[in-house]
Structures are given as C-alpha cells and as structure tokens.
PDB file of N, CA and C in Angstrom:
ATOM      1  N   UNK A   1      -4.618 -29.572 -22.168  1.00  0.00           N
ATOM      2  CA  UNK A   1      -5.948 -28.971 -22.085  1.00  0.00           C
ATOM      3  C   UNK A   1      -6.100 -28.151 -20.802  1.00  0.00           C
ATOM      4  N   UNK A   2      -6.031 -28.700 -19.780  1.00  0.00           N
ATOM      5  CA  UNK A   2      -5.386 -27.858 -18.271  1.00  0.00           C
ATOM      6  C   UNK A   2      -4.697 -26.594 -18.421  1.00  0.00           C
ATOM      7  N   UNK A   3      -3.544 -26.724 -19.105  1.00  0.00           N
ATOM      8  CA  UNK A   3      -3.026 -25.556 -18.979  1.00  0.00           C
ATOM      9  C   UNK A   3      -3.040 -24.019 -19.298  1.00  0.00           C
ATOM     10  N   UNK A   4      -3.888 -24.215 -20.459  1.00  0.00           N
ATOM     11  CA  UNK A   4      -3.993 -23.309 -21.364  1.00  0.00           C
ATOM     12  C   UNK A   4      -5.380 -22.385 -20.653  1.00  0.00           C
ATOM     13  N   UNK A   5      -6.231 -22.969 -19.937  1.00  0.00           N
ATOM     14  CA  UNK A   5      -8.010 -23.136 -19.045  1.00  0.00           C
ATOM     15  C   UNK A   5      -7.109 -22.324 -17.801  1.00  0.00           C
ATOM     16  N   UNK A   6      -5.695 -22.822 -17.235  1.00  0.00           N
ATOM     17  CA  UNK A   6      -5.289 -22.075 -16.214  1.00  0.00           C
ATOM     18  C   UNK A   6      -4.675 -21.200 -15.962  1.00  0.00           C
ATOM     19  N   UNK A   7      -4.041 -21.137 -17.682  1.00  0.00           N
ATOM     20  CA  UNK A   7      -3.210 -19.487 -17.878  1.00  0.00           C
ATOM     21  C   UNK A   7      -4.219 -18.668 -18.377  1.00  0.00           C
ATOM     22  N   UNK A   8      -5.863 -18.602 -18.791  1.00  0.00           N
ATOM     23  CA  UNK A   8      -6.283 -17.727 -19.346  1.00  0.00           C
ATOM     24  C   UNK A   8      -7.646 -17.065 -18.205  1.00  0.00           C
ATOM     25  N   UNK A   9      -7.314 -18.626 -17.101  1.00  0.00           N
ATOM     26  CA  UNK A   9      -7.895 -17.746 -15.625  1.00  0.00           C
ATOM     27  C   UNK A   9      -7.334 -17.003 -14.993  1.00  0.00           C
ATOM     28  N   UNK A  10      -5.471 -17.084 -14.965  1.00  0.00           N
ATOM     29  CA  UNK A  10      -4.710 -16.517 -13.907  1.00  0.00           C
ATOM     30  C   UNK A  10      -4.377 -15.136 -14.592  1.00  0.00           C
ATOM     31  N   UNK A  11      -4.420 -15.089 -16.059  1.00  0.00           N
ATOM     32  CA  UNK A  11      -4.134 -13.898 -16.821  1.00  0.00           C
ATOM     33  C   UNK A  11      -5.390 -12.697 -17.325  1.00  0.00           C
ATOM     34  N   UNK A  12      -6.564 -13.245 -17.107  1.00  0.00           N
ATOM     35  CA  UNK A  12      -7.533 -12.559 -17.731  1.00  0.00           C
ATOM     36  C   UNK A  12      -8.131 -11.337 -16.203  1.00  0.00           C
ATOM     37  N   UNK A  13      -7.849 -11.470 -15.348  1.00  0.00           N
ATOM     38  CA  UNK A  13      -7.500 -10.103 -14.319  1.00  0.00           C
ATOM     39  C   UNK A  13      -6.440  -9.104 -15.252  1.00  0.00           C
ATOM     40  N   UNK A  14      -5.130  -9.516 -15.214  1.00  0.00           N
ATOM     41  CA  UNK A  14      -4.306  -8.618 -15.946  1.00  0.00           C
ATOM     42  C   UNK A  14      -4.489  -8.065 -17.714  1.00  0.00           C
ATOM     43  N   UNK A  15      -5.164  -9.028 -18.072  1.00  0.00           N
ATOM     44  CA  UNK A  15      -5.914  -8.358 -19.604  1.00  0.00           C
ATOM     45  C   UNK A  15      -6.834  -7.433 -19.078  1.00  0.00           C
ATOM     46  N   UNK A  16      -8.162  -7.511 -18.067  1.00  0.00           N
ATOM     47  CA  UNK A  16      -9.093  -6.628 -17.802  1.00  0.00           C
ATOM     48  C   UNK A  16      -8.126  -5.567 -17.445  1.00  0.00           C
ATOM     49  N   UNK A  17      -6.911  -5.252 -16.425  1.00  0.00           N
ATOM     50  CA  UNK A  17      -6.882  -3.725 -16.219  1.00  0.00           C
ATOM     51  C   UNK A  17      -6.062  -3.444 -17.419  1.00  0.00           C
ATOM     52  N   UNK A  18      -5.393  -4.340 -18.308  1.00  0.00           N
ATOM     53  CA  UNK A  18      -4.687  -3.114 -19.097  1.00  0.00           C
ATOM     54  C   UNK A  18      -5.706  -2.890 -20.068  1.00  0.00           C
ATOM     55  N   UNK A  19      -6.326  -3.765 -20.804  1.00  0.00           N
ATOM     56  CA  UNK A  19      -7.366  -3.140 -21.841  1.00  0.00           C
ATOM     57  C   UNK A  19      -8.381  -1.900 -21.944  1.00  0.00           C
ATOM     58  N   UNK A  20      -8.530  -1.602 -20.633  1.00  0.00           N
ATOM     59  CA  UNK A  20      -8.947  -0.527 -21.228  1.00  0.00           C
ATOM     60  C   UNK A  20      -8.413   0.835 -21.305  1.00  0.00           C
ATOM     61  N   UNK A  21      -6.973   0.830 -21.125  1.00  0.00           N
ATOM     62  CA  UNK A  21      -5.587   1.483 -21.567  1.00  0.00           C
ATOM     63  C   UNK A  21      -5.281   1.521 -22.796  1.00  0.00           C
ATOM     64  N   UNK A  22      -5.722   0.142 -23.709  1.00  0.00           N
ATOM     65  CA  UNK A  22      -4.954  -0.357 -24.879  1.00  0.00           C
ATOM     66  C   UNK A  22      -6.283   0.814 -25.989  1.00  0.00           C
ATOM     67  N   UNK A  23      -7.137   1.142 -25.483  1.00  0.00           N
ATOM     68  CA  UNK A  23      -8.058   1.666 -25.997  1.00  0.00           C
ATOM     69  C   UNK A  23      -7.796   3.219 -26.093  1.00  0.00           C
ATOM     70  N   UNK A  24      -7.371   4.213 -27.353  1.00  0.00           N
ATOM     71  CA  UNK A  24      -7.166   4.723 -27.644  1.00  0.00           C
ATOM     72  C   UNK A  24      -8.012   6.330 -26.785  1.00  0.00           C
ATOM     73  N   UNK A  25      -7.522   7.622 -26.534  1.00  0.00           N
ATOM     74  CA  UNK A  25      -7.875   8.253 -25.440  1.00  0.00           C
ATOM     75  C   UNK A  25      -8.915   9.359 -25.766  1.00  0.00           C
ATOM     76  N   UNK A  26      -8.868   9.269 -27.144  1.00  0.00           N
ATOM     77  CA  UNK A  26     -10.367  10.115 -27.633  1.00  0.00           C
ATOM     78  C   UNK A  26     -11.392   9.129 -27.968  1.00  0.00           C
ATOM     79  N   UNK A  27     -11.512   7.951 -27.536  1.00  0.00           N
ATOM     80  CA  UNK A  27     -12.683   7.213 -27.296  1.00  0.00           C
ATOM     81  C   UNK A  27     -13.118   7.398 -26.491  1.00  0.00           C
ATOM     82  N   UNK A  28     -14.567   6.782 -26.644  1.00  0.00           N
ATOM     83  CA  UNK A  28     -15.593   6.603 -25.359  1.00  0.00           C
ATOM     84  C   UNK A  28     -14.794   5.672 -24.353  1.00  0.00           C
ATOM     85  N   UNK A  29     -14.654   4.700 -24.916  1.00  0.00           N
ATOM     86  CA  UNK A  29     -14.459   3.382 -23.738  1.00  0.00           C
ATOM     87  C   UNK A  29     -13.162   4.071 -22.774  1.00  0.00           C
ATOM     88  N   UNK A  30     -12.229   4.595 -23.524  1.00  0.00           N
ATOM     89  CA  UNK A  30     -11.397   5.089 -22.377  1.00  0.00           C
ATOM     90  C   UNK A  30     -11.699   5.932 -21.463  1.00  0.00           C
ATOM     91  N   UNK A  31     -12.324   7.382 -22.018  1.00  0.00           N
ATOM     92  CA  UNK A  31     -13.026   8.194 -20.969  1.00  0.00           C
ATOM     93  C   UNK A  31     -14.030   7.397 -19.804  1.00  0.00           C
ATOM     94  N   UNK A  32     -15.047   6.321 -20.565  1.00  0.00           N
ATOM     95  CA  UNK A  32     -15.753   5.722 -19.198  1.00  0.00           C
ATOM     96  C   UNK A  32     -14.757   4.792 -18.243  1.00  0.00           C
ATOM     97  N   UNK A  33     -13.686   3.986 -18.743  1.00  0.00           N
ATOM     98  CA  UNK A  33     -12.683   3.243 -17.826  1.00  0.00           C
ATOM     99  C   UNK A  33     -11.965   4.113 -17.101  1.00  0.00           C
ATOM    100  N   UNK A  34     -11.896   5.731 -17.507  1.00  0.00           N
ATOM    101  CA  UNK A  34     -10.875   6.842 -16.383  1.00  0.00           C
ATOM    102  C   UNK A  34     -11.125   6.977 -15.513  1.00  0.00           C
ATOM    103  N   UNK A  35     -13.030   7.071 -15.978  1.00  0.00           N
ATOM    104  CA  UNK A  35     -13.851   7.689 -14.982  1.00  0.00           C
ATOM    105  C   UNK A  35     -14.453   6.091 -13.756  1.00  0.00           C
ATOM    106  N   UNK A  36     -14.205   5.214 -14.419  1.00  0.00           N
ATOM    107  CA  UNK A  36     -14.802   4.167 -13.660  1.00  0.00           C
ATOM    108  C   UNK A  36     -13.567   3.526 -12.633  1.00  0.00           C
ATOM    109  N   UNK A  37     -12.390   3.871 -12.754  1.00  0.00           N
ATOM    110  CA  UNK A  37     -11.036   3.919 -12.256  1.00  0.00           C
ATOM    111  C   UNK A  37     -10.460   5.081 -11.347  1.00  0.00           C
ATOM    112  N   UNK A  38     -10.847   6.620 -11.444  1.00  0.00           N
ATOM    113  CA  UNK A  38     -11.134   7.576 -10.440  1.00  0.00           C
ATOM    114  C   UNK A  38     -12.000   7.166  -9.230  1.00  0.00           C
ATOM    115  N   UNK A  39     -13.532   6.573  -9.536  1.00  0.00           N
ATOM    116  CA  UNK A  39     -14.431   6.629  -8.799  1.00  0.00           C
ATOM    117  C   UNK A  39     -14.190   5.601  -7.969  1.00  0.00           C
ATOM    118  N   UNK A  40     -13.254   4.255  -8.191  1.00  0.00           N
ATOM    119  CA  UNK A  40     -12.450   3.014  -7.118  1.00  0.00           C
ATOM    120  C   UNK A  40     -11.567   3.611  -6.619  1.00  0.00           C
ATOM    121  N   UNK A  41     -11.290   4.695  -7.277  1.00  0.00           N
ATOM    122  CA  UNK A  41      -9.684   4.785  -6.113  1.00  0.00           C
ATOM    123  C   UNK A  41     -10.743   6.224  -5.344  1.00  0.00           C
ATOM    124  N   UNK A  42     -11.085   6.918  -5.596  1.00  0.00           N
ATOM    125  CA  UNK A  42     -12.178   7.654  -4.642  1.00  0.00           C
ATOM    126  C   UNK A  42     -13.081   6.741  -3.594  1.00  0.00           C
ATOM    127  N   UNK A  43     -13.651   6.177  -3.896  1.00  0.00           N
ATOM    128  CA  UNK A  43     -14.271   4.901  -3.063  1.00  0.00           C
ATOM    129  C   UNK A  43     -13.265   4.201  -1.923  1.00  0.00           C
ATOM    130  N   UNK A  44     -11.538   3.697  -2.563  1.00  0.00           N
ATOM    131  CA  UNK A  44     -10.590   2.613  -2.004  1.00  0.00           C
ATOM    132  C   UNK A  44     -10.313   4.027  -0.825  1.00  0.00           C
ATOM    133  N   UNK A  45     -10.080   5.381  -1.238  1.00  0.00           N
ATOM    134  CA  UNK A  45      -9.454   6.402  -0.447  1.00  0.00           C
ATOM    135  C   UNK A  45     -10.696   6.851   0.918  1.00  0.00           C
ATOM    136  N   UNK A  46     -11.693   6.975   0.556  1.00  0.00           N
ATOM    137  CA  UNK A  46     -12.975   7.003   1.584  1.00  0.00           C
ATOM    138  C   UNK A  46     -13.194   6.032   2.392  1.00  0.00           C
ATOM    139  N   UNK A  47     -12.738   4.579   2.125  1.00  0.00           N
ATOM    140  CA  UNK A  47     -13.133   3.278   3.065  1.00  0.00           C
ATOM    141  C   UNK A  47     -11.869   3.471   3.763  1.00  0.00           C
ATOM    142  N   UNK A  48     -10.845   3.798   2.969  1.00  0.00           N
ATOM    143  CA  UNK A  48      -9.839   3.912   3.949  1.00  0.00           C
ATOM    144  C   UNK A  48      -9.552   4.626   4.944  1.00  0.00           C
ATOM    145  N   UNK A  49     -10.061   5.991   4.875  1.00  0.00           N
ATOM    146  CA  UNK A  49     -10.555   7.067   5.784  1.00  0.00           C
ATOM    147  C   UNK A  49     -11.437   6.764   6.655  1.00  0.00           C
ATOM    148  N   UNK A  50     -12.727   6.194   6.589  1.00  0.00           N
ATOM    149  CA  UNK A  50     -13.548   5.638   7.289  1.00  0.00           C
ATOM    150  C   UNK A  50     -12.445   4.764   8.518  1.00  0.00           C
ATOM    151  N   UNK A  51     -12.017   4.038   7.983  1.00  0.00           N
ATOM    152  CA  UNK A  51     -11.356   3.103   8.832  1.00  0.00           C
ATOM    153  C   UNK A  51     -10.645   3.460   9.229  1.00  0.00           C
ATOM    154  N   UNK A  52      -9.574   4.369   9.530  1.00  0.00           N
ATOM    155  CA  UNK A  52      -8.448   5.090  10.154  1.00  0.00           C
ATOM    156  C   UNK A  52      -9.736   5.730  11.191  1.00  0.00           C
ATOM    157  N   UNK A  53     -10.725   6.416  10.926  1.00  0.00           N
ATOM    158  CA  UNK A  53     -11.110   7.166  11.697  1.00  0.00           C
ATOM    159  C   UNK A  53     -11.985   6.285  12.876  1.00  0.00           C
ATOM    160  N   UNK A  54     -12.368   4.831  12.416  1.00  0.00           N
ATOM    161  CA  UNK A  54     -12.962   4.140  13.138  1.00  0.00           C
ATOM    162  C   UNK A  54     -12.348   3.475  14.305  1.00  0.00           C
ATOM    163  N   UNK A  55     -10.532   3.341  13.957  1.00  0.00           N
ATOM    164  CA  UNK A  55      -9.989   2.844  14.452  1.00  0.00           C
ATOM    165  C   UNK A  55      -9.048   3.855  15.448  1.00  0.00           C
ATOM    166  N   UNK A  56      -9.422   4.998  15.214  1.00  0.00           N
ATOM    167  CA  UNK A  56      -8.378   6.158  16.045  1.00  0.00           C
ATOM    168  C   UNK A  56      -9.449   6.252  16.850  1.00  0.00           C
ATOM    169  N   UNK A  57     -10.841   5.969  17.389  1.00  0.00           N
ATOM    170  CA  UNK A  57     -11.796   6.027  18.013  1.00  0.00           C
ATOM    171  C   UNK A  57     -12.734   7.294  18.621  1.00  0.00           C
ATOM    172  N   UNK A  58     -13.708   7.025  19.712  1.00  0.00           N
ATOM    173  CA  UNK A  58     -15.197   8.059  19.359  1.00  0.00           C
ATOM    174  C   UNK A  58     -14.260   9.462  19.302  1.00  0.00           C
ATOM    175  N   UNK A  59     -13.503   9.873  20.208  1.00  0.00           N
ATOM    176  CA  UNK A  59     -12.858  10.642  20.033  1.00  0.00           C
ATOM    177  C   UNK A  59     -12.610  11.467  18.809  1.00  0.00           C
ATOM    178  N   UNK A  60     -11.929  10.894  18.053  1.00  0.00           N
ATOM    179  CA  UNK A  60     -11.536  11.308  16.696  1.00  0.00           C
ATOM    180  C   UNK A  60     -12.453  11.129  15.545  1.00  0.00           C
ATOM    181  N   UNK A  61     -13.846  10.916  16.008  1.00  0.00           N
ATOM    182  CA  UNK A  61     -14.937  10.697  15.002  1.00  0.00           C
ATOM    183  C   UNK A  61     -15.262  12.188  14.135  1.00  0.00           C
ATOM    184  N   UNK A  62     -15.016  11.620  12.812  1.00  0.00           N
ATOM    185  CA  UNK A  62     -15.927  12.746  11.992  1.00  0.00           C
ATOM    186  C   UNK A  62     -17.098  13.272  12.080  1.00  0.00           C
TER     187      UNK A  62
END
C-alpha cells in the first residue's frame, strides 16, 4: 500500500512536465503549456539577471 502512494508522489512532477507535450500541437492545451513554459524560463532568465547584477554590485547596477 506504501509503495505504490510513493511512486505516484515521486513520479507525478515528471507526468506534469511531460503531459503537456503528450498533447497534440494544434491544440489549445499545448499552445497555453508553450506559452506558460516561455514565460518560466523568461521569468527563471530575469531573476537570474537580477541577481548577477545584484551581486556584481552598485556599480554595475541597471
């Protein structure tokens, strides 16, 4: 009973990112997962910028 409760916690991260891949590319759901997957890695690329620039200091402020 355990096990099955702990493979479908440790696996259901890796079902969420591929599924909405598995979803065919003239659908809706894929176009909103492209676009909802651009806008994290736009977001992951800006915090990361932020922080390079926070950390190269006042100097190098944007």
């Amino acid at each position: 009973m355990l096990e099955p409760i702990a493979w479908n916690r440790s696996a259901s991260p890796v079902a969420a990112m591929i599924a909405p891949w598995t979803v065919p590319i003239t659908g809706r759901l894929s176009r909103v997962a492209l676009i909802g997957y651009s806008m994290s890695i736009l977001v992951i690329i800006v915090t990361a910028l932020s922080l390079i620039a926070a950390c190269a200091g006042p100097a190098r402020r944007f």
